[in-house]
C-alpha atoms as a PDB file:
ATOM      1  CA  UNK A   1     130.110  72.961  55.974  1.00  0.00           C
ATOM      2  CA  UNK A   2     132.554  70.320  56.781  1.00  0.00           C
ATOM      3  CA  UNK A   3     135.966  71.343  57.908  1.00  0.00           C
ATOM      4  CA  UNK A   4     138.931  68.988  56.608  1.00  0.00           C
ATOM      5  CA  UNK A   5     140.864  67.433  59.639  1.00  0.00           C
ATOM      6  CA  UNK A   6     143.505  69.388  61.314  1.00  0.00           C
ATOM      7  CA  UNK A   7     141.872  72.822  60.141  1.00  0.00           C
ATOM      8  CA  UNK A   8     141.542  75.823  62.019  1.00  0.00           C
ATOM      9  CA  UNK A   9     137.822  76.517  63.165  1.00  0.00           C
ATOM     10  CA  UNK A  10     135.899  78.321  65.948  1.00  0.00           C
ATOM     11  CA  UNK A  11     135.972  76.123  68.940  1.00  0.00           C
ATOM     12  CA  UNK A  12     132.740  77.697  69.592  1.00  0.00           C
ATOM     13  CA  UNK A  13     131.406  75.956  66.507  1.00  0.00           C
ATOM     14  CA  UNK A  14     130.043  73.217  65.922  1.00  0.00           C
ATOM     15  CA  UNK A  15     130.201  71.158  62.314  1.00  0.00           C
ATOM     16  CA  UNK A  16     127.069  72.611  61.357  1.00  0.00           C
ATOM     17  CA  UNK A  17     128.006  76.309  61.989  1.00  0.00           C
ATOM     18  CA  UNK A  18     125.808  76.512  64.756  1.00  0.00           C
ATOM     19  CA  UNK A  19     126.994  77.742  68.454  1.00  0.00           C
ATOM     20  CA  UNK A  20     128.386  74.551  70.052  1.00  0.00           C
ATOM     21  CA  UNK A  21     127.856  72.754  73.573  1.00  0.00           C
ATOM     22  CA  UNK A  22     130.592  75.609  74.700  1.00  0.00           C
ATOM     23  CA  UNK A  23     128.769  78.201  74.412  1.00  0.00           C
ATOM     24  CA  UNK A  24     125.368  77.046  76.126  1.00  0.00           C
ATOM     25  CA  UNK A  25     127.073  77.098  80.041  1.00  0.00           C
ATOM     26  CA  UNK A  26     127.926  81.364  79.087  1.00  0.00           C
ATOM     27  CA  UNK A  27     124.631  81.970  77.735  1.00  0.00           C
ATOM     28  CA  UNK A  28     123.099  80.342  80.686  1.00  0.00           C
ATOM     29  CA  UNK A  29     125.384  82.635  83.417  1.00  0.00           C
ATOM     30  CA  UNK A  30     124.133  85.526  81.080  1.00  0.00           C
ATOM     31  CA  UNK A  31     120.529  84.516  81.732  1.00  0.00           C
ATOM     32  CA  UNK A  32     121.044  84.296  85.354  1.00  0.00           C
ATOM     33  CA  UNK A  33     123.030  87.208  86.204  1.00  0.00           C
ATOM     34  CA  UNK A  34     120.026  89.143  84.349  1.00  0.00           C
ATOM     35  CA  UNK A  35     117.588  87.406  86.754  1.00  0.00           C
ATOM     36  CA  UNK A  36     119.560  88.026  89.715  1.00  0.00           C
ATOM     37  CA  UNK A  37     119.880  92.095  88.767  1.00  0.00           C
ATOM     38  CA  UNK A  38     116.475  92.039  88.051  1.00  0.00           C
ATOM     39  CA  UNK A  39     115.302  90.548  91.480  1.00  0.00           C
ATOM     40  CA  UNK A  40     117.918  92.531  93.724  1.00  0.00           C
ATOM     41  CA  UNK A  41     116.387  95.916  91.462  1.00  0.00           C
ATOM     42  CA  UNK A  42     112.880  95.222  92.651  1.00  0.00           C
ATOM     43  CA  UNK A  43     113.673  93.994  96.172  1.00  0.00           C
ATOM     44  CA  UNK A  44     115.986  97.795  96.624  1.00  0.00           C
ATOM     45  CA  UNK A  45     112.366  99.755  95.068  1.00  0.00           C
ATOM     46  CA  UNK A  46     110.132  97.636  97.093  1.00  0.00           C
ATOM     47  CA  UNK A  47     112.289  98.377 100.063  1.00  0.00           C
ATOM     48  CA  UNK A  48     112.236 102.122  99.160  1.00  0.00           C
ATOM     49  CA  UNK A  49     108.870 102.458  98.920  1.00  0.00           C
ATOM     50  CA  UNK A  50     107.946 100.712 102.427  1.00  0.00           C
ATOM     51  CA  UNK A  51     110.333 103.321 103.886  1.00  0.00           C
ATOM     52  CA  UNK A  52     108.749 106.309 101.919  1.00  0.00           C
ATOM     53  CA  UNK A  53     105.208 104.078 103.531  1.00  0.00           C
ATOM     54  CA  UNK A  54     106.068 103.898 106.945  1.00  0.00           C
ATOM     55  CA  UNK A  55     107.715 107.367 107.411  1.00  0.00           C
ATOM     56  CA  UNK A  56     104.592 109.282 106.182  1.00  0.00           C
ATOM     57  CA  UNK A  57     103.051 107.009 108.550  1.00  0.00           C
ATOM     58  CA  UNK A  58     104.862 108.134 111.158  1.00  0.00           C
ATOM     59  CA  UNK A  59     104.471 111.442 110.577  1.00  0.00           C
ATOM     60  CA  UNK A  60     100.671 111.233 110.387  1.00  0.00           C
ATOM     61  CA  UNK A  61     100.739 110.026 113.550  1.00  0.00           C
ATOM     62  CA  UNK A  62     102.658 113.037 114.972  1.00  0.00           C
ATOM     63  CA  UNK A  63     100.873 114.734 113.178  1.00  0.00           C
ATOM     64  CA  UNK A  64      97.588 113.586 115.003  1.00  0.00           C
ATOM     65  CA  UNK A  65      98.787 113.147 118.435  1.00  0.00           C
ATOM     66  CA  UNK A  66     100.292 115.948 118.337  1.00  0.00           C
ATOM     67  CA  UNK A  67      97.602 118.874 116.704  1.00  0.00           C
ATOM     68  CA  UNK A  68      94.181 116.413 117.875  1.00  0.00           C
ATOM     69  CA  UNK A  69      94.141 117.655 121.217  1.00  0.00           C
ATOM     70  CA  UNK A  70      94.407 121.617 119.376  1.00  0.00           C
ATOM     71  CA  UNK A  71      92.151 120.796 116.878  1.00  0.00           C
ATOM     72  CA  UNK A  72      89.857 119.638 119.552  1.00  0.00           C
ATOM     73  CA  UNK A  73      90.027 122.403 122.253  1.00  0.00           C
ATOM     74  CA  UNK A  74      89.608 124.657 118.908  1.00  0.00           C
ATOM     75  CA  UNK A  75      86.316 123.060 117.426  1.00  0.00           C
ATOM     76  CA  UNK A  76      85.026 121.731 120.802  1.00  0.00           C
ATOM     77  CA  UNK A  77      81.827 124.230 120.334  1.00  0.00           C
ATOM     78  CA  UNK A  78      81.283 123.528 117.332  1.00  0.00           C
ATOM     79  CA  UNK A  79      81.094 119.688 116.855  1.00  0.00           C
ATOM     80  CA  UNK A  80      77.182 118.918 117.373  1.00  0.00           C
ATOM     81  CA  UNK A  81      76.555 116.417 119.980  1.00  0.00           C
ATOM     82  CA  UNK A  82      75.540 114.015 117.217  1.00  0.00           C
ATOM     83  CA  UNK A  83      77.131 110.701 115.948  1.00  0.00           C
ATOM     84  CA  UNK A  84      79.593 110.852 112.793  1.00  0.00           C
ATOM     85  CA  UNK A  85      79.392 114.444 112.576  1.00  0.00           C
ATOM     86  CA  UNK A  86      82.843 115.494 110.931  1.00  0.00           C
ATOM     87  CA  UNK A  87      85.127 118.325 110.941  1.00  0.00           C
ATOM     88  CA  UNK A  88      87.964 119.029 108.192  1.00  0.00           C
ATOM     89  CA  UNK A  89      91.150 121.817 108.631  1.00  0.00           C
ATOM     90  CA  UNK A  90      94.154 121.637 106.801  1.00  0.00           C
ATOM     91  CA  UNK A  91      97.468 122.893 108.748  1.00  0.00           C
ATOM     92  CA  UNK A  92     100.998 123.482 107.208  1.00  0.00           C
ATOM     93  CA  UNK A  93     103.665 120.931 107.659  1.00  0.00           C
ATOM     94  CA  UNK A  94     107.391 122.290 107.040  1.00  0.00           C
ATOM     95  CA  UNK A  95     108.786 120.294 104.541  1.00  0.00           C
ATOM     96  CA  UNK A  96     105.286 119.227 102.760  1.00  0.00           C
ATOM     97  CA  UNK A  97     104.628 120.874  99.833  1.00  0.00           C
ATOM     98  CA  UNK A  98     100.717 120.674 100.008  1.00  0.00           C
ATOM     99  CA  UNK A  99      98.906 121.057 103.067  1.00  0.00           C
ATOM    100  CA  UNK A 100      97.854 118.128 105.173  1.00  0.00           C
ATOM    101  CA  UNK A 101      93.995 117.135 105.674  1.00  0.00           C
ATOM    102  CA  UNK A 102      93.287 116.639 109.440  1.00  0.00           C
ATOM    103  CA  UNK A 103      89.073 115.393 109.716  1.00  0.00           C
ATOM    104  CA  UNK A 104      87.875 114.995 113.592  1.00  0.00           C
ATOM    105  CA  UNK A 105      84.677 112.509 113.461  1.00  0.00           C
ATOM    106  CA  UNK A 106      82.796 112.165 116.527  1.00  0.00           C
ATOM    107  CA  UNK A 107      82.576 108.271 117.330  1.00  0.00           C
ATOM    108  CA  UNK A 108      79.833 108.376 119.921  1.00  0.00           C
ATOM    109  CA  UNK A 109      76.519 110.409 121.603  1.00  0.00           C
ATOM    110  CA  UNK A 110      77.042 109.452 124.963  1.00  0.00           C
ATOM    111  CA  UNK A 111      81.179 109.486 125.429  1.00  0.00           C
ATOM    112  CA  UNK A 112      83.321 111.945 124.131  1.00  0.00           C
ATOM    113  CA  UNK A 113      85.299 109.635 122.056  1.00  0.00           C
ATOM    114  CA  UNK A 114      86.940 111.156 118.696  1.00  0.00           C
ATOM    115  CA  UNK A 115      88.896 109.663 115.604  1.00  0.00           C
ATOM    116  CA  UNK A 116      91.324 112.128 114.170  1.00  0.00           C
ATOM    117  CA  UNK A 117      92.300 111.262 110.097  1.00  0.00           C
ATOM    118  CA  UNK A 118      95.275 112.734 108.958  1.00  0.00           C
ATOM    119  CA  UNK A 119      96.038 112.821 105.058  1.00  0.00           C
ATOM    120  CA  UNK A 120      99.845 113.663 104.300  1.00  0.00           C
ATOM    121  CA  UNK A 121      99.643 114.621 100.422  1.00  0.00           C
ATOM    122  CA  UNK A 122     102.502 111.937  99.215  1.00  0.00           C
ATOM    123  CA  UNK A 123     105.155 114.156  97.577  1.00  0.00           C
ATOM    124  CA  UNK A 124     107.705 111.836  96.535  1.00  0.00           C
ATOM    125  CA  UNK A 125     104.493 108.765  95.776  1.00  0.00           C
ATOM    126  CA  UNK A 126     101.263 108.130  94.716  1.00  0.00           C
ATOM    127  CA  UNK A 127      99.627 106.949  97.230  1.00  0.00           C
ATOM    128  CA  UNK A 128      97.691 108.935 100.233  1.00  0.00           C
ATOM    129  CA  UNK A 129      98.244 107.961 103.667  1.00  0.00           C
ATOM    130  CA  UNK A 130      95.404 107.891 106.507  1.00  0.00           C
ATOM    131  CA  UNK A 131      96.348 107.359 110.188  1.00  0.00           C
ATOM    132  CA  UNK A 132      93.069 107.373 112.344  1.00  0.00           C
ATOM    133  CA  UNK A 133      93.290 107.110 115.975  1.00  0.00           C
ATOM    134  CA  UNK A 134      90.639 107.275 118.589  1.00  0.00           C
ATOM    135  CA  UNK A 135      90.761 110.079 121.074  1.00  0.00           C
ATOM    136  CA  UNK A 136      88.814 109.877 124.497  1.00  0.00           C
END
């Protein structure tokens, strides 16, 4: 549709009744504001989630240092002197809503060495975390 000279139409308009060179630069900040909301949104879960990571981690490893050398003492008897033979006991954890998973595996025949695994149930996750650490 052709407008006569000196007629009021949209600015936003070209001629042809399509949206003009105007309107391009807003659509484009549109675009980009989306892409920037989108990034800083998965940046903030990512960031979440590596917390929620490395402070189950951190526990486990409390968790280990801390009950191994009970767990030991307790099942010292009854770990065979044999390689890879492996002990499970679960112990409460305030706080945890299931209980966590503590297996002793005996590394060696000939020294006493140990690895403690410790799995924290992941309440507020999906995942499962392991901490090992070798006890001599």
């Amino acid at each position: 549709m052709i407008h006569p000279p000196g007629s009021l139409r949209p600015k936003w308009k070209c001629s042809h009744g399509r949206p003009g060179i105007a309107l391009m630069p807003m659509l484009g900040l549109l675009v980009l504001l989306a892409l920037l909301t989108s990034m800083l949104a998965q940046r903030h879960v990512r960031g979440h989630r590596a917390f929620q990571t490395s402070a189950r981690q951190a526990l486990a490893r409390q968790i280990a240092s801390g009950e191994a050398q009970r767990i030991l003492r307790s099942i010292a008897s009854d770990v065979p002197v044999q390689a890879s033979s492996r002990t499970i006991t679960s112990v409460e954890v305030p706080g945890l809503s299931d209980p966590v998973a503590i297996a002793v595996t005996r590394l060696d025949d000939s020294v006493s060495k140990y690895r403690v695994e410790v799995r924290i149930p992941a309440d507020a996750g999906p995942s499962v975390v392991r901490e090992s650490l070798e006890i001599p």
